[in-house]
Protein backbone atom coordinates (compact mmCIF):
# COMPACT_ATOMS: atom_id res chain seq x y z
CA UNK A 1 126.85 11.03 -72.85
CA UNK A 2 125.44 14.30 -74.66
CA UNK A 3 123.10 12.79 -76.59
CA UNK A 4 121.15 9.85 -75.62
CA UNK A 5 120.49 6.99 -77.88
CA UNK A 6 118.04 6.16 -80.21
CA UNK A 7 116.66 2.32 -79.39
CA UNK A 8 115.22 0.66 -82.91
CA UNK A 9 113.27 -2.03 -82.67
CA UNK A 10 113.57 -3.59 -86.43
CA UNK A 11 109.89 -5.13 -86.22
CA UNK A 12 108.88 -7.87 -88.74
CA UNK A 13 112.16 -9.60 -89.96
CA UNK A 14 110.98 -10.02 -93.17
CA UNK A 15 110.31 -6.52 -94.51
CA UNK A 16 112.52 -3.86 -96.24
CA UNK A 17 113.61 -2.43 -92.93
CA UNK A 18 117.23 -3.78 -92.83
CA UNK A 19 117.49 -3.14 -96.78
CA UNK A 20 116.72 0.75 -95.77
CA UNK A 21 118.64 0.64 -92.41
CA UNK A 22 121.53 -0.29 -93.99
CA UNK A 23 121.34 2.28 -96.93
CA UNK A 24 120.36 4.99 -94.16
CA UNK A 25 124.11 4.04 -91.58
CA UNK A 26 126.15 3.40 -94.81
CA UNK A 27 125.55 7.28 -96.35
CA UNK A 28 124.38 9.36 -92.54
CA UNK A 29 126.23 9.94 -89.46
CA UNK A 30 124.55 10.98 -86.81
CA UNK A 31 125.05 12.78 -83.48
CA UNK A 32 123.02 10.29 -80.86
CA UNK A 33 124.07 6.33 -81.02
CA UNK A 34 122.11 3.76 -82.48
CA UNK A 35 121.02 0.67 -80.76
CA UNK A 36 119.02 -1.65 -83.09
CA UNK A 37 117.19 -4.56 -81.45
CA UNK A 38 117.52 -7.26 -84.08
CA UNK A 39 118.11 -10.75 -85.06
CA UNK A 40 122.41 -10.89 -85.79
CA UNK A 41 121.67 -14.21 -88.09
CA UNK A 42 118.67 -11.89 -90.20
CA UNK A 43 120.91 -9.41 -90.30
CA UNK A 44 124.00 -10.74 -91.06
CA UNK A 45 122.19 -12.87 -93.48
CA UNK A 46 120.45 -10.41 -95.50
CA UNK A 47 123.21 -8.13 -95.53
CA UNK A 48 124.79 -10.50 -97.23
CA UNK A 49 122.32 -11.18 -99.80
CA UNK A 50 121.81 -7.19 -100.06
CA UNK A 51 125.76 -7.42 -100.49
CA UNK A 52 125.98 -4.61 -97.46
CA UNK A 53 128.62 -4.45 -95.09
CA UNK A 54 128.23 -4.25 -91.43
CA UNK A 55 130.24 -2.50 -88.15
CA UNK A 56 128.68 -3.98 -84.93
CA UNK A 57 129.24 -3.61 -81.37
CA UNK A 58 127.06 -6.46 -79.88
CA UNK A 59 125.85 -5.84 -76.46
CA UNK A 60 124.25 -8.30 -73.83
CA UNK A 61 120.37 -6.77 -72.81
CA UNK A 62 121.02 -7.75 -69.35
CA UNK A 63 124.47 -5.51 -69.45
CA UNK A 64 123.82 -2.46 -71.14
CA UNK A 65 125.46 0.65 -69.94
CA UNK A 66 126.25 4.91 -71.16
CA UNK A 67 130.00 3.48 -71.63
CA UNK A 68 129.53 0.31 -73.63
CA UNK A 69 127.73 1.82 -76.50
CA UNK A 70 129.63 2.68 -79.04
CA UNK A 71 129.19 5.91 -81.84
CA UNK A 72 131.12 4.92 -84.90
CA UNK A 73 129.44 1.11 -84.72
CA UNK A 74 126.05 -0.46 -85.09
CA UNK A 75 125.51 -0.84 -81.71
CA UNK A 76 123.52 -4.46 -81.71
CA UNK A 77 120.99 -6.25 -78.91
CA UNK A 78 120.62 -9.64 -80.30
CA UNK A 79 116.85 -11.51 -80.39
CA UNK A 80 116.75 -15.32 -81.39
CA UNK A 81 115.04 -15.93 -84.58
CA UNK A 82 115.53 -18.94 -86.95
CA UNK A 83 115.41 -18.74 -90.32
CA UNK A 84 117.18 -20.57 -93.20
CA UNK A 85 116.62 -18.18 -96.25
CA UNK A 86 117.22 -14.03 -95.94
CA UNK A 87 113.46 -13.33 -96.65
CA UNK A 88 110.49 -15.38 -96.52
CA UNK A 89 106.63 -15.09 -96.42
CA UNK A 90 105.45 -13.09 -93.19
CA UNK A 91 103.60 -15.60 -91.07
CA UNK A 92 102.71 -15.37 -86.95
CA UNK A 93 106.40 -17.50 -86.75
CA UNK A 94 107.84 -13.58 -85.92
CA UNK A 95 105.23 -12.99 -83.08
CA UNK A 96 107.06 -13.93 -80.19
CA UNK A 97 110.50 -12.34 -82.02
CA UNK A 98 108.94 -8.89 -82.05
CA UNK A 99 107.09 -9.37 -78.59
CA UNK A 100 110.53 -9.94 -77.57
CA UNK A 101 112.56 -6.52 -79.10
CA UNK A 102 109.57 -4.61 -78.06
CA UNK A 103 110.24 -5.71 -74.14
CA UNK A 104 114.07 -5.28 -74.39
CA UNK A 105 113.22 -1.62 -76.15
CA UNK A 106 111.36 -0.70 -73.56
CA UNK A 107 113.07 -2.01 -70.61
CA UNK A 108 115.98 0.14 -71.76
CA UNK A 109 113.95 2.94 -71.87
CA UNK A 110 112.43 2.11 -68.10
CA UNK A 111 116.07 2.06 -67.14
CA UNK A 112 116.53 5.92 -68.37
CA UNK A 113 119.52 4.92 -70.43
CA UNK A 114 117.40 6.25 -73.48
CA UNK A 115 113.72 7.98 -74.19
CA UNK A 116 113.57 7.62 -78.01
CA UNK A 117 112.31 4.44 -79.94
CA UNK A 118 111.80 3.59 -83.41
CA UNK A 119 110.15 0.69 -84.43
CA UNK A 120 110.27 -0.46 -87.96
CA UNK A 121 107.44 -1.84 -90.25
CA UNK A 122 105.04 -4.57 -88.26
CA UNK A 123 102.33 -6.97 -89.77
CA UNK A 124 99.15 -5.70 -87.77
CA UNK A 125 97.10 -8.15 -89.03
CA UNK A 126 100.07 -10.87 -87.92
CA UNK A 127 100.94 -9.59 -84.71
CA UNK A 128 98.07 -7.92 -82.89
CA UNK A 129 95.61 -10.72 -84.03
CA UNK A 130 92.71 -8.58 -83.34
CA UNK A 131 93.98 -7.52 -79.94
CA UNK A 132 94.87 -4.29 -80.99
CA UNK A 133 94.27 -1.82 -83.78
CA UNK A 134 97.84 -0.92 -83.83
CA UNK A 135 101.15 -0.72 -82.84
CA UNK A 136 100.28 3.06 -81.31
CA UNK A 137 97.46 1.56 -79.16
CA UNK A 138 100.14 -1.64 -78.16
CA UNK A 139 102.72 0.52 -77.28
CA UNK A 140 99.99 2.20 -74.74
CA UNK A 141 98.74 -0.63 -73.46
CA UNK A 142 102.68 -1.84 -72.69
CA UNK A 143 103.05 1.14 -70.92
CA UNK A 144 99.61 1.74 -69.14
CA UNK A 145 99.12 4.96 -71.16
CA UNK A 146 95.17 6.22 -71.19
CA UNK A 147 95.87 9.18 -73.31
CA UNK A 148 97.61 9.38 -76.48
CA UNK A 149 97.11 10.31 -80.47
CA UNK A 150 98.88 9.37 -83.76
CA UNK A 151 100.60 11.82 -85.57
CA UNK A 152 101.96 11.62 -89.23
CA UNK A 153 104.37 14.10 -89.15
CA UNK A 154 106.00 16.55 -92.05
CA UNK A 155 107.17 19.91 -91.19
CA UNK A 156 104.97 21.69 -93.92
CA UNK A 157 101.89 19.82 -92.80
CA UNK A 158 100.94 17.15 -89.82
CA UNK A 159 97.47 15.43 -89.57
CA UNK A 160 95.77 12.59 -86.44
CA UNK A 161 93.07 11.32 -86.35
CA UNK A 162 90.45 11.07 -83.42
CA UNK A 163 89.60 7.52 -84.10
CA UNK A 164 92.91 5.30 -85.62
CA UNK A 165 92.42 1.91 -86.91
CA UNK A 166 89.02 1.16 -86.31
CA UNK A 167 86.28 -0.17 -89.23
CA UNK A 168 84.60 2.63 -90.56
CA UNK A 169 81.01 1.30 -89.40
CA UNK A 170 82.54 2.26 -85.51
CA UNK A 171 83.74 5.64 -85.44
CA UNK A 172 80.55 7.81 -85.28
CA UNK A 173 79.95 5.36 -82.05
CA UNK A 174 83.44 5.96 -80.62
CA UNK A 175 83.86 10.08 -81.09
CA UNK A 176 82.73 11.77 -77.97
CA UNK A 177 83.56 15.37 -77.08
CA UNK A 178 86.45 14.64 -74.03
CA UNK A 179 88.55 12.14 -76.66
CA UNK A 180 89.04 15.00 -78.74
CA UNK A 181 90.07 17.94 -76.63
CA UNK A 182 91.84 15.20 -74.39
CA UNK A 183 93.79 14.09 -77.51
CA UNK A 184 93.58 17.72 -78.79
CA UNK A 185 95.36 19.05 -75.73
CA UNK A 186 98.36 16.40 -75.40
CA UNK A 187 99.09 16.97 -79.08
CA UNK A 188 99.35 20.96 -78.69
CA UNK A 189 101.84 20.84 -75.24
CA UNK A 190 103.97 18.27 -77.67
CA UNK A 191 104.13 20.89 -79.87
CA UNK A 192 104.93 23.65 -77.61
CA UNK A 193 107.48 20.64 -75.74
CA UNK A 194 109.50 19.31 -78.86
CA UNK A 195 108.87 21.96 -81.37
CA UNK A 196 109.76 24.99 -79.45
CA UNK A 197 105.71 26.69 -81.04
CA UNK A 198 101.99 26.47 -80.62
CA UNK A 199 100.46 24.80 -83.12
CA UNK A 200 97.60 26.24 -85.28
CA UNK A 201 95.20 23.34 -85.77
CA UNK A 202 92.28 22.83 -87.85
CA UNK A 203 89.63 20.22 -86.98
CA UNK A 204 87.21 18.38 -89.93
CA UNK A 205 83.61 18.02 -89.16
CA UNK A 206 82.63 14.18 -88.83
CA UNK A 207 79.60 14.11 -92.07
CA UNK A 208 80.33 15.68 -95.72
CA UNK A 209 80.12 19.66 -95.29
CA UNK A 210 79.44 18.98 -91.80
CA UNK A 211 76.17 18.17 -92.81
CA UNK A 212 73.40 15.30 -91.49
CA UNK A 213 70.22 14.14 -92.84
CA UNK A 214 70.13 12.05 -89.03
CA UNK A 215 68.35 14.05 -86.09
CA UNK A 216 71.82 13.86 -84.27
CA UNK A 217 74.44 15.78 -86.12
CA UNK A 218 77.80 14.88 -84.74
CA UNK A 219 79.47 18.17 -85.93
CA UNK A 220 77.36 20.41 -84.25
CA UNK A 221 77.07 18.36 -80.85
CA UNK A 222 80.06 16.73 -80.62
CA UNK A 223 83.35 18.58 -82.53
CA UNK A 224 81.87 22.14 -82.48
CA UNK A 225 81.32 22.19 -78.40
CA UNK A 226 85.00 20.12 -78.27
CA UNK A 227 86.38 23.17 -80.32
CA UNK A 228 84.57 25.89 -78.02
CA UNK A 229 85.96 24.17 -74.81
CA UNK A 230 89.59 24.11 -76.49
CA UNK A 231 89.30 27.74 -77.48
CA UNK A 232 89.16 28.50 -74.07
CA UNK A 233 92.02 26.45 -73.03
CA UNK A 234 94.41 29.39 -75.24
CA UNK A 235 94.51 26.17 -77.87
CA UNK A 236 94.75 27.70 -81.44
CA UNK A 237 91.88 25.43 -83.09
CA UNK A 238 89.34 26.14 -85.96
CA UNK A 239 86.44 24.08 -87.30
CA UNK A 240 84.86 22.05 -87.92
CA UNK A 241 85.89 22.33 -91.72
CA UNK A 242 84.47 19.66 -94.21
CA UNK A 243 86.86 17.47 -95.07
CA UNK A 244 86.85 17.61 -98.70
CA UNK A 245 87.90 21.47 -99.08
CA UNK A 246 90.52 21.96 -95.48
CA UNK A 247 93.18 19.93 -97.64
CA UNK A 248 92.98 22.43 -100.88
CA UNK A 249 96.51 24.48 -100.69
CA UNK A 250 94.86 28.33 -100.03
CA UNK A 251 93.34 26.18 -96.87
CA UNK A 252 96.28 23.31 -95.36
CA UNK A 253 98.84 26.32 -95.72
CA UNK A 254 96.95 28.25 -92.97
CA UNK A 255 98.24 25.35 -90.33
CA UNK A 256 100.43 23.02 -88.80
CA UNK A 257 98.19 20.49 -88.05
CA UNK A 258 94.48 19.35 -89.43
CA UNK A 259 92.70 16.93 -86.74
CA UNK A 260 90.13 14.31 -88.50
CA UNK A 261 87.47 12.09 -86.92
CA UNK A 262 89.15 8.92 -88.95
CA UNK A 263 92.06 7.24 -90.36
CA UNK A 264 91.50 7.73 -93.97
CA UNK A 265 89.60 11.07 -93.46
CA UNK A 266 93.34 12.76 -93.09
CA UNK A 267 95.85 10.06 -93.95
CA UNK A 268 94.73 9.81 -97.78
CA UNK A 269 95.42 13.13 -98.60
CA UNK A 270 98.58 13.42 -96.19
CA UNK A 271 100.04 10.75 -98.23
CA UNK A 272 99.00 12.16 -101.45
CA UNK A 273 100.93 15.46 -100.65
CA UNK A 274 103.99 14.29 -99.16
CA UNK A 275 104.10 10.38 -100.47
CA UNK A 276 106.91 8.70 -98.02
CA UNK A 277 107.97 12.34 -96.49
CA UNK A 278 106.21 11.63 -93.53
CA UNK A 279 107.29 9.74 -90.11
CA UNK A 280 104.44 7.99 -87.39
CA UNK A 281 104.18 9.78 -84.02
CA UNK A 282 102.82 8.44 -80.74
CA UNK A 283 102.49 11.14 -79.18
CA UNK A 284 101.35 10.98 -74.81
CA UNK A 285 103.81 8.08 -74.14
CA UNK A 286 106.84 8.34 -71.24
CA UNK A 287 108.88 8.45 -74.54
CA UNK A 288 109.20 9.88 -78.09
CA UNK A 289 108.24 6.70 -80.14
CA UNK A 290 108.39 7.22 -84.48
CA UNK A 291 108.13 4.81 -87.00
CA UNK A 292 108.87 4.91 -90.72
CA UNK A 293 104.75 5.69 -92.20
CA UNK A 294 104.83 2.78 -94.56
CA UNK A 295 104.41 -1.54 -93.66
CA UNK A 296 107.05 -4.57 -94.48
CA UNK A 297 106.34 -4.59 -98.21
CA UNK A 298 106.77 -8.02 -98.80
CA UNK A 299 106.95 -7.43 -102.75
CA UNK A 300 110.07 -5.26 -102.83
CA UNK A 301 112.65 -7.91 -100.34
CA UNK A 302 115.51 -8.13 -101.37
CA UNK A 303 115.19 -5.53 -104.71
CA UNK A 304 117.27 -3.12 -103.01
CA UNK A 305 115.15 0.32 -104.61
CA UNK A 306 113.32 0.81 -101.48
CA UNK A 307 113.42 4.23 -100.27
CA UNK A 308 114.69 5.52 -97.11
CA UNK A 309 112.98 8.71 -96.60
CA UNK A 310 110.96 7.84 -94.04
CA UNK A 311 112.80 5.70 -91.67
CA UNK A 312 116.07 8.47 -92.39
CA UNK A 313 113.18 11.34 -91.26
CA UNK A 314 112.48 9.36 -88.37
CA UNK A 315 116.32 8.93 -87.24
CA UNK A 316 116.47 12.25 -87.88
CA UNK A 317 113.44 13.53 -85.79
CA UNK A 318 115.56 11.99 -83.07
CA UNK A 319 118.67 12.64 -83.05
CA UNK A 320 119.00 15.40 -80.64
């Protein structure tokens, strides 16, 4: 098989992945199959309701082989899940569902029949319980992964941050100076791996204008040495920049890729640019995993005016 397949793991069944999914396969062919890891009643069911037609090829988990997937069908791995109506509220009842599609994703992926996964939208706050502080740092623990980073990628402009889900009160505690060229490092050969270029990164400073009324000043003994050290490595870094001025256009349009200390730091103003035109990397894993960079939006089931541009860039980023 020339291209391999993309395994997508439909997460939370009651979000506005299917809604999109089926939207994206009705209007887009694509060149690499699709295996989607998915209740058949939820999706059969809110198909209906959606009033969406549907091609499968159903497959057993334990029997999946190159020759019984098929291209011009939905090629479908089946998980149990009970539910009476199409959509209802999001509760922990979906824990051991998802658990589930996540083990059967990646057990196809162990078995080298694929090494791309999408996973769509996930209650964090439902699922990891506390355990984890997302899906990115699940995924590594499933796979005994020590170093990774979270990407939201666009082609114009990509940002991660050095700290991902934590409260704000723990992140000057949790930056140290080998997390970021560590992370720094991984994300640049990905780059030079998948997109064929070095990178030219930018890196914000941790305090406004990289300034501290404190003794300790994390900017200048923390990020500044971290960029130093990743100079030499031939990494193309700069910074630290303050954060409120490296996202102005005369400044973003210099790089590929801005590095912040914190979630919010860089995803605020990502989003603000580019809205839904962004996809979720995990980037360090044995695999290329994506994910759609928005959550189940319980408010807009079953509406069908959800838009696809995320989950169809993250197919996209893919299918090679």
């Amino acid at each position: 098989m020339k291209f391999k397949p993309i395994v997508i793991v439909a997460g939370e069944p009651n979000s506005i992945f299917i809604e999109i999914f089926l939207k994206i396969i009705k209007k887009n062919k694509f060149k690499s199959p699709l295996i989607l890891i998915c209740s058949k009643k939820i999706l059969f069911k809110q198909a209906k309701a959606l009033k969406e037609q549907i091609n499968i090829n159903e497959i057993d988990d334990d029997k999946i082989f190159l020759n019984n997937i098929k291209f011009k069908k939905l090629n479908l791995i089946n998980v149990n899940y009970n539910q009476n109506k199409p959509f209802q509220k999001i509760s922990s009842k979906s824990n051991k569902y998802i658990k589930n599609s996540f083990d059967i994703g990646l057990k196809i992926i162990k078995n080298g029949i694929s090494n791309k996964l999408i996973n769509g939208p996930i209650s964090k706050k439902k699922f990891l319980k506390n355990k984890y502080v997302g899906i990115t740092e699940y995924l590594a623990k499933k796979t005994n992964t020590k170093n990774f980073a979270m990407v939201i990628f666009n082609k114009k402009l990509s940002v991660s941050p050095i700290i991902t889900h934590e409260p704000i009160k723990h992140v000057a505690k949790k930056i140290n100076k080998s997390k970021i060229v560590n992370k720094i490092k991984i994300i640049d050969k990905f780059w030079k791996d998948n997109l064929k270029r070095k990178a030219r990164i930018a890196i914000t400073g941790l305090n406004p204008h990289c300034e501290s009324t404190d003794k300790f000043n994390e900017d200048k003994k923390i990020i500044l040495p971290a960029v130093n050290d990743l100079i030499k490595s031939k990494i193309r870094i700069k910074g630290p920049f303050s954060a409120d001025t490296i996202f102005t256009k005369v400044n973003r349009n210099k790089f590929d890729l801005i590095i912040g200390m914190y979630h919010d730091q860089v995803l605020t103003p990502i989003k603000t640019l580019f809205e839904y035109d962004a996809i979720n990397l995990t980037i360090g894993l044995p695999f290329v995993r994506v994910s759609p960079d928005h959550g189940p939006n319980e408010n807009m089931l079953g509406k069908k005016i959800s838009k696809t541009t995320s989950l169809l860039k993250s197919i996209r980023f893919l299918d090679y």
